[in-house]
Protein backbone atom coordinates (compact mmCIF):
# COMPACT_ATOMS: atom_id res chain seq x y z
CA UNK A 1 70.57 -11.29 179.08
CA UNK A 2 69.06 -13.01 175.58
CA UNK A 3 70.98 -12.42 172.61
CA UNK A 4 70.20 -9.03 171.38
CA UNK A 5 69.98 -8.01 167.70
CA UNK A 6 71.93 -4.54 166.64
CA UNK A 7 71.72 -2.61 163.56
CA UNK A 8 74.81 -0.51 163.03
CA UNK A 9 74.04 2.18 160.31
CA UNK A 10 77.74 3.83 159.62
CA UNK A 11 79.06 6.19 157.30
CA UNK A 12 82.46 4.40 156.38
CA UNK A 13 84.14 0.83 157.77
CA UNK A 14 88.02 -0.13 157.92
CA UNK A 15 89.24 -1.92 155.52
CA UNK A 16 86.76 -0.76 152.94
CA UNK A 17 87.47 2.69 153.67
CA UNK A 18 91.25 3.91 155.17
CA UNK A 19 91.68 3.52 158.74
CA UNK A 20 91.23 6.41 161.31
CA UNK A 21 89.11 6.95 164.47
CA UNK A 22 85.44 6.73 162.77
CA UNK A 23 86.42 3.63 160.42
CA UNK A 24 87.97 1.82 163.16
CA UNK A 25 84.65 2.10 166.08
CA UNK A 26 82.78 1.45 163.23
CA UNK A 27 84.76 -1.76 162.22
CA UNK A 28 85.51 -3.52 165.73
CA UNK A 29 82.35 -2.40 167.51
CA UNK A 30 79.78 -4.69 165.41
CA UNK A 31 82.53 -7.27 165.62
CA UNK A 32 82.95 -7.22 169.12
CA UNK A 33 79.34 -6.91 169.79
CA UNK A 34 79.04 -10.46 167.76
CA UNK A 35 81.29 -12.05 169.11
CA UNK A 36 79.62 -11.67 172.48
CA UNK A 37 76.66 -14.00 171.02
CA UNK A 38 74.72 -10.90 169.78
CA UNK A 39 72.96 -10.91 166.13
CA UNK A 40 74.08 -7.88 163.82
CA UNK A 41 73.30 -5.90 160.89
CA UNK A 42 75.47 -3.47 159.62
CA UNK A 43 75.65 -0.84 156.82
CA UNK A 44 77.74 1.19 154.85
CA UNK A 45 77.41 3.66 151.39
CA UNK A 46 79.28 2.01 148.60
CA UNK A 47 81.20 4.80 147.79
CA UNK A 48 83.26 4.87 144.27
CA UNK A 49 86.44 4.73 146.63
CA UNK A 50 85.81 1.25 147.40
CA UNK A 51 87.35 -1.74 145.32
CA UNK A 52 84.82 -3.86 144.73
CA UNK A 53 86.82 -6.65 143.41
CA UNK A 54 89.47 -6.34 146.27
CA UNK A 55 86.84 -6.77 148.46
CA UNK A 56 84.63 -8.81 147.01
CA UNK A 57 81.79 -7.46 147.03
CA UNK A 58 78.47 -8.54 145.21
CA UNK A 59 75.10 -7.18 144.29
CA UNK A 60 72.02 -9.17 146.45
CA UNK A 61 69.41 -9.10 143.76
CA UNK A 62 66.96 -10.52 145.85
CA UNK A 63 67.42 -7.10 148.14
CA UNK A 64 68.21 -4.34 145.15
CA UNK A 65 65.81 -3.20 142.40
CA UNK A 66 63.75 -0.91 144.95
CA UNK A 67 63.25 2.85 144.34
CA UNK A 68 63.42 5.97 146.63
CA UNK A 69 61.71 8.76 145.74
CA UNK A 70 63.41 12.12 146.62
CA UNK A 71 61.06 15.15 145.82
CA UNK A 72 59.91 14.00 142.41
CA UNK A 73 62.64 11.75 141.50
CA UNK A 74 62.96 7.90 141.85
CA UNK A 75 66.44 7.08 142.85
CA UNK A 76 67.38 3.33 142.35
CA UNK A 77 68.64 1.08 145.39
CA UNK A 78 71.02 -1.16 145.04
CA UNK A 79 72.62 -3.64 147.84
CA UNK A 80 76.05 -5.27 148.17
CA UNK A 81 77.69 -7.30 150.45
CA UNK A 82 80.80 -8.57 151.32
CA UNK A 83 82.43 -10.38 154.53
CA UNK A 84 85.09 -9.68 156.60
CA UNK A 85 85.88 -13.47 156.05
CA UNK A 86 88.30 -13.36 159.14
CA UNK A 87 86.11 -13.03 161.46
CA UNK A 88 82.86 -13.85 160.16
CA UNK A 89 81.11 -10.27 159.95
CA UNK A 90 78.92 -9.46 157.21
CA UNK A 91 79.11 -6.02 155.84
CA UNK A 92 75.81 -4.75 153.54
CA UNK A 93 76.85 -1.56 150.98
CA UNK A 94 73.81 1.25 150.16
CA UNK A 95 74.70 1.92 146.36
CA UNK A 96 73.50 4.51 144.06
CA UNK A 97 74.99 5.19 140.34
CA UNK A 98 73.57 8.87 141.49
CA UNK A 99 74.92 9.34 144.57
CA UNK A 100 77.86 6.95 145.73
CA UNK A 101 79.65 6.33 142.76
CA UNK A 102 82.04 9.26 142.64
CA UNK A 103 85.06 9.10 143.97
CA UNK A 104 84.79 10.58 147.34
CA UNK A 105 82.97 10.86 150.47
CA UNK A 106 81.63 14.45 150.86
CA UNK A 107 84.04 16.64 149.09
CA UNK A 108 84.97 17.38 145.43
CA UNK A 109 87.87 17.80 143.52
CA UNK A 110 88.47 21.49 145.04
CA UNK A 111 87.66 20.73 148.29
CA UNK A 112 83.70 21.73 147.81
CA UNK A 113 80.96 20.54 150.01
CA UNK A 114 78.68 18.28 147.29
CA UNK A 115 75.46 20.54 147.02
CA UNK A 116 73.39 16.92 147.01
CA UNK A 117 74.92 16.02 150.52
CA UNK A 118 71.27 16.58 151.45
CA UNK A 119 69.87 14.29 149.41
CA UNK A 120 72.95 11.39 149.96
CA UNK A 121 71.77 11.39 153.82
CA UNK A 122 68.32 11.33 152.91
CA UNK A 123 69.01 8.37 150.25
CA UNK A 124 70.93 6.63 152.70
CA UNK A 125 68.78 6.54 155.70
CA UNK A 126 65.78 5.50 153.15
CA UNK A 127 67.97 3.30 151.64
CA UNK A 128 69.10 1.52 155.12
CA UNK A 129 65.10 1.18 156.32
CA UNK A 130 63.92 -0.59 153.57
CA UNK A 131 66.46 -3.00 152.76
CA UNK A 132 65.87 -4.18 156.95
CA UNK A 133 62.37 -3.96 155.99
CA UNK A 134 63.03 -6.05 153.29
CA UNK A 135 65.12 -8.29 155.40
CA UNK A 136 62.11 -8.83 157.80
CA UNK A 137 64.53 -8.32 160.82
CA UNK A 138 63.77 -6.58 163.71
CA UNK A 139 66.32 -4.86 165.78
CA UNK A 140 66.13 -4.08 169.10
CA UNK A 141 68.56 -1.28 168.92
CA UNK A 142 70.07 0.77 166.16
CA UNK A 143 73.19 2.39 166.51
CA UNK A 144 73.43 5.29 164.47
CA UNK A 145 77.16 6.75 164.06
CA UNK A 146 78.08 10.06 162.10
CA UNK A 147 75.54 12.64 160.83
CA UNK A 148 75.38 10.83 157.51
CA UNK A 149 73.20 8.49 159.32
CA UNK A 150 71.33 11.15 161.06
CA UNK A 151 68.29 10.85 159.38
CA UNK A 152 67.64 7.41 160.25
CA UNK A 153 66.15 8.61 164.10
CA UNK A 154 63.92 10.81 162.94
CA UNK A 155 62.14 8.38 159.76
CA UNK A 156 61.68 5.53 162.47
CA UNK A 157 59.87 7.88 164.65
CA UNK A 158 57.47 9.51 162.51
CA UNK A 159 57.21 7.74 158.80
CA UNK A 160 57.91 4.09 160.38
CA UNK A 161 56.65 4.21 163.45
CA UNK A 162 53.86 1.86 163.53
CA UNK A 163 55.74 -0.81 161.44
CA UNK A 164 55.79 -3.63 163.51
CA UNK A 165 59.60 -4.06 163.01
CA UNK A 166 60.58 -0.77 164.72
CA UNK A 167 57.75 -0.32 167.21
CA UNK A 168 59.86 -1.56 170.47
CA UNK A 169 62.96 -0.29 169.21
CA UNK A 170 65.88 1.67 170.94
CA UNK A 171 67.85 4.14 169.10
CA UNK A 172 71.67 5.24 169.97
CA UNK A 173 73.17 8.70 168.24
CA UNK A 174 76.97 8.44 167.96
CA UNK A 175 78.31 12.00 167.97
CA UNK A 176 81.98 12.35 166.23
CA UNK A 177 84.35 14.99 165.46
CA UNK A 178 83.21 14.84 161.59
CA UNK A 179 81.48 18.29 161.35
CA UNK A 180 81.64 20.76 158.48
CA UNK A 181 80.79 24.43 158.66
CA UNK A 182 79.21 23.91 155.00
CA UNK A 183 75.09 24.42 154.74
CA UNK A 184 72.52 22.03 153.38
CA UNK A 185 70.79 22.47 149.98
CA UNK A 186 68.29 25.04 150.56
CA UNK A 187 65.38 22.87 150.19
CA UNK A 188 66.80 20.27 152.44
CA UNK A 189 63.39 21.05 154.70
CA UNK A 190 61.44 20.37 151.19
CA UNK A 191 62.68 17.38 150.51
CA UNK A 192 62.27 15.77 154.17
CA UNK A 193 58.22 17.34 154.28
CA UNK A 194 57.86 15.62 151.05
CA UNK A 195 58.89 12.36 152.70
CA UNK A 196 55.93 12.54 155.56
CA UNK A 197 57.63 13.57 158.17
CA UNK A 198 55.77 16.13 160.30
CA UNK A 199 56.72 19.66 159.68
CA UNK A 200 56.49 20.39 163.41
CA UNK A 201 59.22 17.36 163.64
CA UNK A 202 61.71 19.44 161.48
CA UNK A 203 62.12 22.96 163.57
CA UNK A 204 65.61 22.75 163.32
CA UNK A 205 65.61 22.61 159.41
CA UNK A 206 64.30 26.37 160.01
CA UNK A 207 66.63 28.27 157.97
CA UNK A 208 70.12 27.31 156.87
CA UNK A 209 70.57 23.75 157.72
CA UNK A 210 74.28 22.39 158.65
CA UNK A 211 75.64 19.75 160.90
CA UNK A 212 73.96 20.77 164.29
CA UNK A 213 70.32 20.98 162.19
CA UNK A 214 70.76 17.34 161.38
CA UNK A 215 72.38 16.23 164.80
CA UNK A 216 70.06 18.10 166.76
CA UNK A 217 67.23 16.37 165.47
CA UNK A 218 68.70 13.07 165.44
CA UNK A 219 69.06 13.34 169.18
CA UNK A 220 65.63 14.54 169.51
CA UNK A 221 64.28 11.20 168.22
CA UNK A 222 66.75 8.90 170.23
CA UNK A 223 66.71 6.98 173.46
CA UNK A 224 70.77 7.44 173.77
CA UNK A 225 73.23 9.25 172.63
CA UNK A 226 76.76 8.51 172.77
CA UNK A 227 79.47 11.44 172.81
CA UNK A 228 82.19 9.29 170.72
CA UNK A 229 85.03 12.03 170.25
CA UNK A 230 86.23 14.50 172.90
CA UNK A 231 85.89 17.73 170.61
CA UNK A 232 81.87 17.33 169.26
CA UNK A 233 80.72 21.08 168.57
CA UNK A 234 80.00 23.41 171.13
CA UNK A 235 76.49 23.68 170.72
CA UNK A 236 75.37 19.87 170.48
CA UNK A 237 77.63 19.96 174.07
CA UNK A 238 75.28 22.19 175.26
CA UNK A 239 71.79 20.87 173.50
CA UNK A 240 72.80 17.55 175.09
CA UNK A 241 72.49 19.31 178.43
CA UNK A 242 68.30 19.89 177.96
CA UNK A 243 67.64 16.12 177.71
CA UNK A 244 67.65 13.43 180.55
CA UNK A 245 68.42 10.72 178.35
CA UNK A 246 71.05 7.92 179.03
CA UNK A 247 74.52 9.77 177.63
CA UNK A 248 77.52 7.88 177.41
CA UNK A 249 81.29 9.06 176.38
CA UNK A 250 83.48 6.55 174.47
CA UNK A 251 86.06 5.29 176.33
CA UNK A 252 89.63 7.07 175.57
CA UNK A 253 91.75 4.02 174.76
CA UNK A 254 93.86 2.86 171.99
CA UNK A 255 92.75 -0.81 171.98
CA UNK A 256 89.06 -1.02 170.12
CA UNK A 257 88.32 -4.33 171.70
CA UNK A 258 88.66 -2.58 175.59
CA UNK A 259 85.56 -0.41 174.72
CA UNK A 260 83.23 -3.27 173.45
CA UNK A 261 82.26 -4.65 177.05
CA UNK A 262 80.97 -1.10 177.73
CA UNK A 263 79.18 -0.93 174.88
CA UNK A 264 77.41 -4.09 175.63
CA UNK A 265 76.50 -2.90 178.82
CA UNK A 266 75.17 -0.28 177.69
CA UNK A 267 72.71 -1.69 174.94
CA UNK A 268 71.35 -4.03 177.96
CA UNK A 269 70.90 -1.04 180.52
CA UNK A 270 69.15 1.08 177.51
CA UNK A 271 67.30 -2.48 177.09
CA UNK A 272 65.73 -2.92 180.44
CA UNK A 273 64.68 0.82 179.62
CA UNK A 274 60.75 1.71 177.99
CA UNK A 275 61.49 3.54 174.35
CA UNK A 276 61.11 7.08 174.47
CA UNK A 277 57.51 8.41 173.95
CA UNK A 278 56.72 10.67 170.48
């Protein structure tokens, strides 16, 4: 098959981040996938964890100075990048003095789920669109992994759907083992409306949102999803069940090159595929 282009829209990457199960797919996937001749795109929050000079990472001007606008608010956008210079993968960091500077992913001090988590996902996915709109490159599948990057299915669909960039695109959900029993900002629903996205594209936001809401509605706006962790929640096992969409489950193996061939597969099975209707 051609050489396919991938954008890989993650919430954390090893080394930048410390390793585990999430890091790691994120990390030797998009390598794997480019080393099989395959262009690739990949993203990350620049959280205040990350050591910028260890890392070496540096602001794209030519990318940054753009604004998202979250209810009334603009939010700046900044972009870094750094390489993994070993083998040859680019890495590009959403930043945000307001929301990715502290030191921490989702949690305070006290172990408190940030009451802006909302607005972070919201941010990021925004953030992630416009700097590959700003790129000019077109994918021809995103790979979304990790609710922080749930948002990102829903946007194409609706608020960026007749871009030309997106309009043949296929989406991918990655499903992990990162949920929280936590609750959104109340006006989590608010703040997406205010965005343009339909209100009859938001039923799960009904309510008290949390980590199914988001999920949920992330697979409702893909072509794939991917179960990547043998213990997702209960009920997205079950709203899985409704759809007749391709569903793969990550292999169970130790060695994160074994899984990339699969993955590949995949991508050109989902390819030879029409994108879902909305």
């Amino acid at each position: 098959m051609s050489r396919k282009r991938i954008l890989y829209i993650t919430p954390a990457i090893f080394p930048y981040l410390q390793e585990d199960y999430i890091t790691s797919i994120c990390r030797f996937l998009p390598q794997g996938i480019q080393e099989r001749d395959n262009e690739i795109r990949t993203f990350m929050p620049k959280y205040g964890l990350i050591n910028e000079r260890k890392h070496m990472l540096h602001e794209v001007i030519r990318l940054s100075g753009q604004n998202i606008i979250i209810e009334d608010n603009d939010f700046p956008l900044i972009i870094k990048v750094a390489s993994l210079q070993a083998v040859r993968m680019q890495v590009y960091f959403i930043d945000s003095e307001d929301f990715f500077r502290r030191k921490a992913l989702y949690l305070d001090e006290e172990e408190t789920f940030f009451d802006d988590n909302d607005s972070r996902a919201l941010f990021y996915a925004k953030g992630v669109i416009e700097t590959v709109r700003k790129l000019g490159w077109n994918p021809d599948i995103i790979h979304c992994h990790g609710w922080l990057s749930a948002l990102v299915p829903v946007f194409i669909r609706t608020v960026y759907k007749d871009n030309p960039l997106f309009q043949d695109v296929r989406i991918i959900t990655s499903i992990y083992n990162d949920h929280f029993q936590d609750k959104f900002s109340p006006n989590f629903l608010k703040k997406l409306k205010i965005t343009g996205i339909p209100r009859e594209c938001l039923t799960h936001f009904k309510g008290a949102a949390g980590y199914d809401t988001i999920l949920k509605t992330a697979i409702d706006f893909s072509d794939a999803t991917v179960v990547a962790h043998p213990n997702i929640t209960p009920s997205l096992k079950k709203y899985l069940k409704k759809y007749e969409l391709p569903i793969i489950t990550h292999p169970e193996t130790e060695d994160y090159l074994e899984f990339v061939d699969e993955y590949n597969h995949f991508y050109e099975e989902l390819l030879e595929i029409a994108p879902r209707e909305f």
